[in-house]
N, C-alpha and C. Protein backbone atom coordinates (compact mmCIF):
# COMPACT_ATOMS: atom_id res chain seq x y z
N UNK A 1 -11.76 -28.87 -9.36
CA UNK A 1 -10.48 -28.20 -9.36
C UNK A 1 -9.67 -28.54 -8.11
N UNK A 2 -10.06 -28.51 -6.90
CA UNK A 2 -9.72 -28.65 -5.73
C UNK A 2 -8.75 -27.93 -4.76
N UNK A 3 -9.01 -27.77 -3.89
CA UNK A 3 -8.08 -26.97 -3.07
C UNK A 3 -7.05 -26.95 -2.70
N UNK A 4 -5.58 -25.93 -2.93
CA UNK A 4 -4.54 -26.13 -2.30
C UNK A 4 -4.21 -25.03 -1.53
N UNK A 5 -3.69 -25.64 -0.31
CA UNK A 5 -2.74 -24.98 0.68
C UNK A 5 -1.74 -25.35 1.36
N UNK A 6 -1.19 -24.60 2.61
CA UNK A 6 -0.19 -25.04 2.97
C UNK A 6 -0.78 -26.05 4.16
N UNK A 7 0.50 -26.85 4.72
CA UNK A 7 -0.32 -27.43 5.92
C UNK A 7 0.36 -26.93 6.88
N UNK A 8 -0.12 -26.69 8.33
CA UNK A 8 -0.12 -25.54 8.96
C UNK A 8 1.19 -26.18 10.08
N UNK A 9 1.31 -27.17 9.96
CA UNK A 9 2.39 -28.03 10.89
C UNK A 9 4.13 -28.28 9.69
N UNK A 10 3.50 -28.82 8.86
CA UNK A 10 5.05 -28.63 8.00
C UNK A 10 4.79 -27.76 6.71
N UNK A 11 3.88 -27.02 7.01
CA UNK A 11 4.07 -25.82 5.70
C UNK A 11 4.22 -26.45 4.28
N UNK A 12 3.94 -27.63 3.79
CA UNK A 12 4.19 -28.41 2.93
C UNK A 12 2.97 -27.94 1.67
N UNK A 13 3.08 -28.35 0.48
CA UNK A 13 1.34 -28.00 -0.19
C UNK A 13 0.86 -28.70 -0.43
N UNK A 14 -0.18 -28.66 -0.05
CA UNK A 14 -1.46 -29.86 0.12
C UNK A 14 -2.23 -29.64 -0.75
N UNK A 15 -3.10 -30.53 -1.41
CA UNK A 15 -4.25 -30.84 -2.19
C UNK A 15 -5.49 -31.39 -1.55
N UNK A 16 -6.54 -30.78 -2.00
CA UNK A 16 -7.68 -31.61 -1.24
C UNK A 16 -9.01 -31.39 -2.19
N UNK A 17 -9.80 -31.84 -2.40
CA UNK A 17 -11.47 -32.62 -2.88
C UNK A 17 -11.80 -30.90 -2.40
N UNK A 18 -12.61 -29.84 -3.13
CA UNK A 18 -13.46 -29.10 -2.77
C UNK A 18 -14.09 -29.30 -1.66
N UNK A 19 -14.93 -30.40 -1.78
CA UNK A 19 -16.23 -30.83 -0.67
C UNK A 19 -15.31 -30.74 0.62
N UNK A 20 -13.74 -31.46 0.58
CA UNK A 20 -13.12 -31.15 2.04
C UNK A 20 -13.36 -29.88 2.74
N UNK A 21 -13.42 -28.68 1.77
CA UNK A 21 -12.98 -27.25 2.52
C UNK A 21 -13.87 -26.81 3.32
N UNK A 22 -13.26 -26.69 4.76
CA UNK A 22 -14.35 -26.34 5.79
C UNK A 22 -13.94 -27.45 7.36
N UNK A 23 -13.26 -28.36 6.57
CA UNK A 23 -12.91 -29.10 7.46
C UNK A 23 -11.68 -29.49 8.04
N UNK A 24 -11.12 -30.22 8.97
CA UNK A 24 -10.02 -30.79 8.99
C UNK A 24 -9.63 -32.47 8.61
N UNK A 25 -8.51 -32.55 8.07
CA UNK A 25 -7.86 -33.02 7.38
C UNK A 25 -6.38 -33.70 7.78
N UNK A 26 -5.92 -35.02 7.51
CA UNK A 26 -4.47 -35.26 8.10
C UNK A 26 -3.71 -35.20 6.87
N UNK A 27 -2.81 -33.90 7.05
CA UNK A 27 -1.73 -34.05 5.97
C UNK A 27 -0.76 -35.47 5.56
N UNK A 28 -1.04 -35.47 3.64
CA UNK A 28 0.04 -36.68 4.07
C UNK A 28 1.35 -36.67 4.29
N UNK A 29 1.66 -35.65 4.44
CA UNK A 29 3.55 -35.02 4.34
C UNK A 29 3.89 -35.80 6.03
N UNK A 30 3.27 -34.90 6.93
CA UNK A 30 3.22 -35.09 8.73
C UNK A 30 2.29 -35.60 9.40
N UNK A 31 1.38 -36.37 8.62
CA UNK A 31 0.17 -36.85 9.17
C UNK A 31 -0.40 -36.03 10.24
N UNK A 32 -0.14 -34.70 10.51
CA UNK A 32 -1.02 -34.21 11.60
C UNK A 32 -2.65 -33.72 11.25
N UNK A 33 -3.17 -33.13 12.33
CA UNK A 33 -4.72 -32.94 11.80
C UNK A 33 -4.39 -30.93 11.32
N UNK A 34 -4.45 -31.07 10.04
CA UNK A 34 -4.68 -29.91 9.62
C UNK A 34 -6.17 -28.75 8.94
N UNK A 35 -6.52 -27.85 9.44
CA UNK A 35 -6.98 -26.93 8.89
C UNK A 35 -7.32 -26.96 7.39
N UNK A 36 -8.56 -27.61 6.33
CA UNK A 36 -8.84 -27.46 4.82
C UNK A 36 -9.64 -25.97 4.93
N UNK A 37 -8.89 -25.13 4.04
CA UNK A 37 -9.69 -23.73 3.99
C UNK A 37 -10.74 -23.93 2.59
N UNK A 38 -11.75 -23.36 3.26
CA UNK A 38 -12.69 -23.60 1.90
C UNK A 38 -12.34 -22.87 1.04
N UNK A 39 -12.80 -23.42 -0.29
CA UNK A 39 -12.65 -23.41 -1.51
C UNK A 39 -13.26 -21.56 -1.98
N UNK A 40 -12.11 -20.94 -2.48
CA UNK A 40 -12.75 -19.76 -2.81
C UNK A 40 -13.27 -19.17 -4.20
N UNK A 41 -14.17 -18.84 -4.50
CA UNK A 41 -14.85 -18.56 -5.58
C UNK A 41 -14.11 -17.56 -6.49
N UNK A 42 -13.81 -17.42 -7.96
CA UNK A 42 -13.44 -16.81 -8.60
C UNK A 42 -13.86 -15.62 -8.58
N UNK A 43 -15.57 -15.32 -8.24
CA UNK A 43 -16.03 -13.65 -8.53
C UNK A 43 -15.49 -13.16 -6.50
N UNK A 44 -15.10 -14.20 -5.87
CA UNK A 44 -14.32 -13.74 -4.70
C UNK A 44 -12.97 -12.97 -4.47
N UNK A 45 -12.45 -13.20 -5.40
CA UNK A 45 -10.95 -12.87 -5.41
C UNK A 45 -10.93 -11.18 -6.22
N UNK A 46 -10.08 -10.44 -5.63
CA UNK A 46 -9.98 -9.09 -5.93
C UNK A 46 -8.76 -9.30 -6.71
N UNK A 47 -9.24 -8.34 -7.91
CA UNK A 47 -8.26 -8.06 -8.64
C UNK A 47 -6.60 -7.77 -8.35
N UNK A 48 -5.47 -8.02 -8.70
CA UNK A 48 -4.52 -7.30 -8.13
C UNK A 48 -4.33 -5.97 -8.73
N UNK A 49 -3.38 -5.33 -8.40
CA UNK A 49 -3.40 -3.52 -9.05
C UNK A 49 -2.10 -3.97 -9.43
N UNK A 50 -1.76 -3.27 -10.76
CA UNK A 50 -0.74 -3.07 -11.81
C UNK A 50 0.46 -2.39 -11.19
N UNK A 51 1.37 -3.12 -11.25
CA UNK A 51 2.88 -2.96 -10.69
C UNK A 51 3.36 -1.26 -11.01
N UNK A 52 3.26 -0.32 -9.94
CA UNK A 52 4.14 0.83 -10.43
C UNK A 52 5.17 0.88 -10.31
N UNK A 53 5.72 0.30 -11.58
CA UNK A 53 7.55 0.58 -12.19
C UNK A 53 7.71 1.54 -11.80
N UNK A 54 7.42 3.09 -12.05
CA UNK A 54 8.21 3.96 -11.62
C UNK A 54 8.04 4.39 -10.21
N UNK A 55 6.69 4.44 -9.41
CA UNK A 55 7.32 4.01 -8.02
C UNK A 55 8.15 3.07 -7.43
N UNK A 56 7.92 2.51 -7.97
CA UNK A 56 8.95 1.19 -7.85
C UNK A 56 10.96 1.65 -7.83
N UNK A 57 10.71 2.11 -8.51
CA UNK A 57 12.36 3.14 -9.61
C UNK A 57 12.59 4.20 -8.36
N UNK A 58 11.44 4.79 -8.60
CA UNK A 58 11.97 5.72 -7.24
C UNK A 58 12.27 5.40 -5.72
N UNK A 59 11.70 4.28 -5.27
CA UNK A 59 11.81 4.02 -4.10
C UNK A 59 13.23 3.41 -3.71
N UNK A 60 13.31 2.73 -4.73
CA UNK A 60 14.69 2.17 -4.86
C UNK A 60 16.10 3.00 -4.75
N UNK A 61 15.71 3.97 -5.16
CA UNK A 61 17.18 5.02 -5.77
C UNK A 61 16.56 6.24 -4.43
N UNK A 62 15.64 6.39 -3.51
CA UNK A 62 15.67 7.07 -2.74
C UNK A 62 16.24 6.04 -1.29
N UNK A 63 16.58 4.72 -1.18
CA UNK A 63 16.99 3.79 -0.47
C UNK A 63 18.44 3.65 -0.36
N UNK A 64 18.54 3.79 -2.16
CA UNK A 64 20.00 4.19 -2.28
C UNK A 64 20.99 5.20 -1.60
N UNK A 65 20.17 6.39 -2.04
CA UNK A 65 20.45 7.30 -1.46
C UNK A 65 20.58 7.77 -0.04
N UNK A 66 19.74 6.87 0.23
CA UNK A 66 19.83 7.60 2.27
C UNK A 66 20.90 6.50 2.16
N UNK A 67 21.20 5.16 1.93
CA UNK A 67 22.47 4.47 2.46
C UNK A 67 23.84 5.07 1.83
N UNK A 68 23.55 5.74 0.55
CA UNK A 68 24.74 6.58 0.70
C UNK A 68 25.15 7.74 1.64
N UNK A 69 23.83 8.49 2.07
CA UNK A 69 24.25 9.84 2.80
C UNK A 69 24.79 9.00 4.26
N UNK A 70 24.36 7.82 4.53
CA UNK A 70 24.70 7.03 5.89
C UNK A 70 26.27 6.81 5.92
N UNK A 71 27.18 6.18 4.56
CA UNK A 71 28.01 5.96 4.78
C UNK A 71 29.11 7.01 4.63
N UNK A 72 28.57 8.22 4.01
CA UNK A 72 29.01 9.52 3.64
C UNK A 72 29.26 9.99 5.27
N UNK A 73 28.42 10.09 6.16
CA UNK A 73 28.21 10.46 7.69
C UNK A 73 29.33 9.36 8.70
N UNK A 74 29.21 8.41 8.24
CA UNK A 74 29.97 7.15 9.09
C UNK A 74 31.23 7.68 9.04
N UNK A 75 32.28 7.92 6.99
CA UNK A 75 32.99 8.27 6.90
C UNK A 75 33.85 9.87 7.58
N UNK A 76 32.76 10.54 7.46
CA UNK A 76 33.15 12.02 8.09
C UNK A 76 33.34 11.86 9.96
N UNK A 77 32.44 11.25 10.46
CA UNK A 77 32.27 10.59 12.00
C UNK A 77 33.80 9.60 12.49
N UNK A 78 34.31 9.36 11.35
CA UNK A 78 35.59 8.77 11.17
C UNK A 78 35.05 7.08 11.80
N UNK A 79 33.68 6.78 11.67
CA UNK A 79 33.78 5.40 12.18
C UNK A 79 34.13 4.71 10.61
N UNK A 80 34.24 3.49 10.95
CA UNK A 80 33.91 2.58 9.94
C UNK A 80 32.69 1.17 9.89
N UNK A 81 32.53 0.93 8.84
CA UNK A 81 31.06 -0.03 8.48
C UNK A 81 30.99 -0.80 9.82
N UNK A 82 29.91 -1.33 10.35
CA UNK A 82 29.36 -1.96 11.27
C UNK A 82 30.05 -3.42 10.75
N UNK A 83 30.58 -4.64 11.69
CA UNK A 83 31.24 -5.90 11.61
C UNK A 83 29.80 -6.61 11.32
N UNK A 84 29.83 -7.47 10.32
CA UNK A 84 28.44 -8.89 10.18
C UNK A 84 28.69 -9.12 11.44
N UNK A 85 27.41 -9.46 11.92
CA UNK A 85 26.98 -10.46 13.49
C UNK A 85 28.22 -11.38 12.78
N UNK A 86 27.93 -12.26 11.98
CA UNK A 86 28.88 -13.91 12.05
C UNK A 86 30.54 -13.39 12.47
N UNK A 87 30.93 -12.32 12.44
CA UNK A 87 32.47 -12.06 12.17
C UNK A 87 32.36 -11.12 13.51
N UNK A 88 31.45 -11.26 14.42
CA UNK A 88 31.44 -10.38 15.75
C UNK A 88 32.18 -11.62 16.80
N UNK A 89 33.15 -11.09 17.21
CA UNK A 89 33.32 -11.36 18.80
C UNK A 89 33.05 -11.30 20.23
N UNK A 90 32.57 -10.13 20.14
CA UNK A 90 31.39 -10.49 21.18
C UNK A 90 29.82 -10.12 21.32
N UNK A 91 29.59 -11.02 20.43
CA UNK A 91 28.11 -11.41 19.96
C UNK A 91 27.67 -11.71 21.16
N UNK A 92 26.06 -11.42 21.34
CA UNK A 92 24.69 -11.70 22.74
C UNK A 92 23.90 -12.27 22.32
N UNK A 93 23.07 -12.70 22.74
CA UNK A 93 21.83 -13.22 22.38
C UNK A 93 20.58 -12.35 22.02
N UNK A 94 21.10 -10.96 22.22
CA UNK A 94 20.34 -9.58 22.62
C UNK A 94 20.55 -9.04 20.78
N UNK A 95 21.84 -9.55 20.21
CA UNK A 95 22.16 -9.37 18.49
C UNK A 95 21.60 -10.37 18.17
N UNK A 96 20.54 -11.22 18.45
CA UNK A 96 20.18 -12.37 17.44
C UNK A 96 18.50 -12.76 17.73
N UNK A 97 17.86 -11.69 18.40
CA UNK A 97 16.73 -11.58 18.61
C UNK A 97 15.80 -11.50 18.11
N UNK A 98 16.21 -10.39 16.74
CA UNK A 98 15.14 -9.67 15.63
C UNK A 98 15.27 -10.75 15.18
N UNK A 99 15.93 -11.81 14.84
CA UNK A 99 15.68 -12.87 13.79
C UNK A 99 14.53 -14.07 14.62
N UNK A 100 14.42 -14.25 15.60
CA UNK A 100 13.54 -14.88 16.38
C UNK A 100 12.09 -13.71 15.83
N UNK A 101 12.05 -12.95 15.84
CA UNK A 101 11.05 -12.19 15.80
C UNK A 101 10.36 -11.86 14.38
N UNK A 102 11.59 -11.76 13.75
CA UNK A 102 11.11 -11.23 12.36
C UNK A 102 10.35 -12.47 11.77
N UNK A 103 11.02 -14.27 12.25
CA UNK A 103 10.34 -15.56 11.81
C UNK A 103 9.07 -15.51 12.25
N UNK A 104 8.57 -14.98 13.56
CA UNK A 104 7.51 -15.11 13.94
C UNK A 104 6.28 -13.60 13.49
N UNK A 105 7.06 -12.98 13.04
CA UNK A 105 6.27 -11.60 12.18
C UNK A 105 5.66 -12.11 10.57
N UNK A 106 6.88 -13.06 10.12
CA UNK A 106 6.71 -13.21 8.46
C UNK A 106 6.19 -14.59 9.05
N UNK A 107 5.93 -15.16 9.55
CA UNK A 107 5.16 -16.44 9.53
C UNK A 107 3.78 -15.85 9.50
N UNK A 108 3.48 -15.08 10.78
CA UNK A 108 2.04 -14.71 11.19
C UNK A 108 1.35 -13.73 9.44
N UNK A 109 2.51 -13.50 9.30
CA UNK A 109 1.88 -12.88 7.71
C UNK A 109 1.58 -13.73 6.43
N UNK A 110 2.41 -15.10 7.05
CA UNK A 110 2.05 -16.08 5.72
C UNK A 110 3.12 -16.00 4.67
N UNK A 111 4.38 -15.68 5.30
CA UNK A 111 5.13 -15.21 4.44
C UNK A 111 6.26 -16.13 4.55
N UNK A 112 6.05 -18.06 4.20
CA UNK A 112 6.98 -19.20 5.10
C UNK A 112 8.38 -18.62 4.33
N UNK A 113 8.27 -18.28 2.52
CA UNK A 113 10.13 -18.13 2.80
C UNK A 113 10.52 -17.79 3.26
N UNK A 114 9.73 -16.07 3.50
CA UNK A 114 10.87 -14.84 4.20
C UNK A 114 11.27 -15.69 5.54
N UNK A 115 10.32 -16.14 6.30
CA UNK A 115 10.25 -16.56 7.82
C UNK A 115 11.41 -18.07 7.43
N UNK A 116 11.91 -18.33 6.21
CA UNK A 116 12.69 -19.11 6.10
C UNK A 116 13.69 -18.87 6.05
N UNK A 117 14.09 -17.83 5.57
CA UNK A 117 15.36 -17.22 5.36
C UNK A 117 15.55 -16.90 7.15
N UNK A 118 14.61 -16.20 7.78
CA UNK A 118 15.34 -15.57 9.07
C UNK A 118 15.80 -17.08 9.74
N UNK A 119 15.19 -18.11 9.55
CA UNK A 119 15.19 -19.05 10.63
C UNK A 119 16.84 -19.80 10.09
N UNK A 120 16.95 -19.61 8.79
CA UNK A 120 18.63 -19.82 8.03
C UNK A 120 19.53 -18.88 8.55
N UNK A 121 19.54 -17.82 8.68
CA UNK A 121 19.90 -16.91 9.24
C UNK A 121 20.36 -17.09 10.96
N UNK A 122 18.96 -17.66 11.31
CA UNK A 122 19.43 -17.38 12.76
C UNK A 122 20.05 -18.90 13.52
N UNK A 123 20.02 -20.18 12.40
CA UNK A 123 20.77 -21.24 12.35
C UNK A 123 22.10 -21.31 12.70
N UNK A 124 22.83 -20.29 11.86
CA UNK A 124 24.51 -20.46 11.98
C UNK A 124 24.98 -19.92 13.01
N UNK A 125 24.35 -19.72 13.99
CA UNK A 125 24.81 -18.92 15.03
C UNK A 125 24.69 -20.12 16.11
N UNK A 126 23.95 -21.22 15.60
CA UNK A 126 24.21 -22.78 17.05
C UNK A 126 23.41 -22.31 17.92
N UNK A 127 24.36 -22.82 19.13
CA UNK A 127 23.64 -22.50 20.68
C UNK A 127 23.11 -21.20 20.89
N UNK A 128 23.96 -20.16 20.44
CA UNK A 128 23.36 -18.78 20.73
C UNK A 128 22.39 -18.60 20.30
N UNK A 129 22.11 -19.12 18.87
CA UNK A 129 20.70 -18.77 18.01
C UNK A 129 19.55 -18.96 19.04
N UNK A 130 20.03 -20.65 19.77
CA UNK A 130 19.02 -21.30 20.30
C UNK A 130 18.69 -20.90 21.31
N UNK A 131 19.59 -19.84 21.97
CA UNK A 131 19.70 -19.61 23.12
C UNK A 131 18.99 -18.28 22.82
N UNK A 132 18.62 -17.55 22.39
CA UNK A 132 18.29 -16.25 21.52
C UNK A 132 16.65 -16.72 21.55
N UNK A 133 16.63 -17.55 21.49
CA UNK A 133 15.21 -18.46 20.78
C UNK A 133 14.40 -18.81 21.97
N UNK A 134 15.21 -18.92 22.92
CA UNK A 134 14.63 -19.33 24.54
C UNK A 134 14.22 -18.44 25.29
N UNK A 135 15.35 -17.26 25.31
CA UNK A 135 14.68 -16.14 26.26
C UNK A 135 13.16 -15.72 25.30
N UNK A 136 12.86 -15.79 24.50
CA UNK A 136 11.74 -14.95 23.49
C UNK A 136 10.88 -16.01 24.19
N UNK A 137 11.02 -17.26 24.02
CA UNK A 137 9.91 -18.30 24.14
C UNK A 137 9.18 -18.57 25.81
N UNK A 138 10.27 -18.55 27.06
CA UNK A 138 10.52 -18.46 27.88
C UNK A 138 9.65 -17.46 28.62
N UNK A 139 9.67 -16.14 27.67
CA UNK A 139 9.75 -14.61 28.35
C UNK A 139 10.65 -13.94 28.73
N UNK A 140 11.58 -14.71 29.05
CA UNK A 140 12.68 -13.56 29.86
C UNK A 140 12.97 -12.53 29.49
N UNK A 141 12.87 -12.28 27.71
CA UNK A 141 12.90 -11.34 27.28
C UNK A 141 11.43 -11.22 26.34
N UNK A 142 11.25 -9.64 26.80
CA UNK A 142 9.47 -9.79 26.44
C UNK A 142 9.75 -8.20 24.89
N UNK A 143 9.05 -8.73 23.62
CA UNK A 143 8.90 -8.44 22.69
C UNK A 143 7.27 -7.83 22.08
N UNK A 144 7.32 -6.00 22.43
CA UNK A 144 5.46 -6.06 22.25
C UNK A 144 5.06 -6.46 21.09
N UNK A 145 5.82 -6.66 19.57
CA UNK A 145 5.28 -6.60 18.32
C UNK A 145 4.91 -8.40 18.30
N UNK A 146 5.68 -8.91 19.30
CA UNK A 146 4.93 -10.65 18.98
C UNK A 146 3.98 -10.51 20.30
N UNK A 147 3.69 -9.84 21.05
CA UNK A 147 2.67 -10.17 22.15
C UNK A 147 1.69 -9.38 21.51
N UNK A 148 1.36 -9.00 20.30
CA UNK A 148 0.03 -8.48 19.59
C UNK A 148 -0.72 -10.05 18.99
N UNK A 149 0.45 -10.84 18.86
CA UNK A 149 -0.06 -12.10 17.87
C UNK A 149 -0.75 -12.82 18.99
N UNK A 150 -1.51 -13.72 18.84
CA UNK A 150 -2.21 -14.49 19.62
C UNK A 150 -1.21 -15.57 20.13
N UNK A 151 -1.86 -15.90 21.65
CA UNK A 151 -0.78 -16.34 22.34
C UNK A 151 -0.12 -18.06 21.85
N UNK A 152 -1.33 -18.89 21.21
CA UNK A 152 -1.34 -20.19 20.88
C UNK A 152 -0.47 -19.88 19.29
N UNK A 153 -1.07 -18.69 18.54
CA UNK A 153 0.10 -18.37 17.00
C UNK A 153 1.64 -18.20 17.23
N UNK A 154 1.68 -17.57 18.83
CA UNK A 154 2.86 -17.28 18.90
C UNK A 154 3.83 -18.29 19.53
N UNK A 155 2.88 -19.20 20.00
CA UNK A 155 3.65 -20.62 20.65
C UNK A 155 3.92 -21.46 19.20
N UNK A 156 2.96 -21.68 18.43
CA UNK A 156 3.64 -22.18 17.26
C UNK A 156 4.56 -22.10 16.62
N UNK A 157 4.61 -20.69 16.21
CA UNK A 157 5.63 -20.29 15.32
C UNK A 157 6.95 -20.47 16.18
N UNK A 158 6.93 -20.37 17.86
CA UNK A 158 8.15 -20.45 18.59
C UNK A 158 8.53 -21.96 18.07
N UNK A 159 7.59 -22.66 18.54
CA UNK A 159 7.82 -24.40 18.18
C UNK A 159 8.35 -25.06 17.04
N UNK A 160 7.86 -24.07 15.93
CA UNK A 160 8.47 -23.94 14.28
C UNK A 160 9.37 -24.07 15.00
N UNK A 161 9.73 -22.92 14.73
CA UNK A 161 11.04 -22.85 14.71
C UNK A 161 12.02 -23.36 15.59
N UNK A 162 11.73 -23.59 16.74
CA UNK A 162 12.71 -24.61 18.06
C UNK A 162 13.19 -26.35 16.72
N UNK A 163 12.29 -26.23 16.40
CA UNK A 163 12.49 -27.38 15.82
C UNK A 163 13.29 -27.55 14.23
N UNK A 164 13.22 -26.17 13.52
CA UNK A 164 14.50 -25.93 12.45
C UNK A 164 15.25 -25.52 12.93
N UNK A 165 15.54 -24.92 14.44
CA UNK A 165 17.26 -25.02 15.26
C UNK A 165 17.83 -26.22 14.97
N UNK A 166 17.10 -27.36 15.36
CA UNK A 166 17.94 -28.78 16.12
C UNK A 166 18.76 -29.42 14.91
């Protein structure tokens, strides 16, 4: 049957020989030396649990609801809706942070679209993005929910991503 995964340098999907799993491997996408996860057994894998639609229904329409009572409060407060970052004028690097973070949260979870979308996200913003991207990597600005990740996971995922800036 043989094994597929991602490869851990361009996230690409790889194929490999059973007998590989256990070892490392040079992807042919990036030729780097990647990680083959062994091959997992069918009576290994746990069942998934059956989708609850109606939790599902409810969670949704109680989401609804607090963003209505939010804009219900904004309106009475006499503010109005918060400006998109892209249509801000004076945007920081301090507004474009969580997206440095959230790539390196949904990566460490295995989660490459979501962590694709933030890194699209935090693209259109240019130099600032990049500049957003430096203090995190740097330290200058220190983040506890990525200093839980291991320090070599968290240099990666910085490196990812330095490199879908350019």
């Amino acid at each position: 049957m043989g094994i597929q995964f991602q490869c851990e340098h361009c996230h690409r999907e790889v194929q490999a020989p059973d007998e590989a799993g256990g070892k490392r491997g040079k992807c042919p996408f990036c030729h780097q030396s990647t990680y083959i996860p062994s091959p997992v057994a069918e009576e290994d894998l746990l069942p998934l649990a059956d989708i609850d639609e109606e939790g599902e229904r409810k969670a949704r329409a109680e989401a609804e609801a607090m963003l209505e009572r939010e804009r219900g409060l904004r309106t009475r407060a006499g503010g109005s809706p918060p400006v998109p970052l892209e249509h801000r004028k004076d945007l920081a690097t301090a507004d474009l942070h969580h997206f440095v973070i959230n790539f390196c949260l949904e990566m460490a979870r295995d989660h490459v679209e979501a962590a694709e979308l933030e890194a699209d996200k935090l693209r259109q913003f240019g130099a600032l993005g990049r500049k957003a991207l430096e203090e995190i990597a740097t330290g200058e600005v220190r983040e506890p929910a990525l200093e839980a990740l291991a320090r070599r996971a968290r240099e990666l995922y910085l490196d990812t991503l330095r490199d879908k800036l350019k």
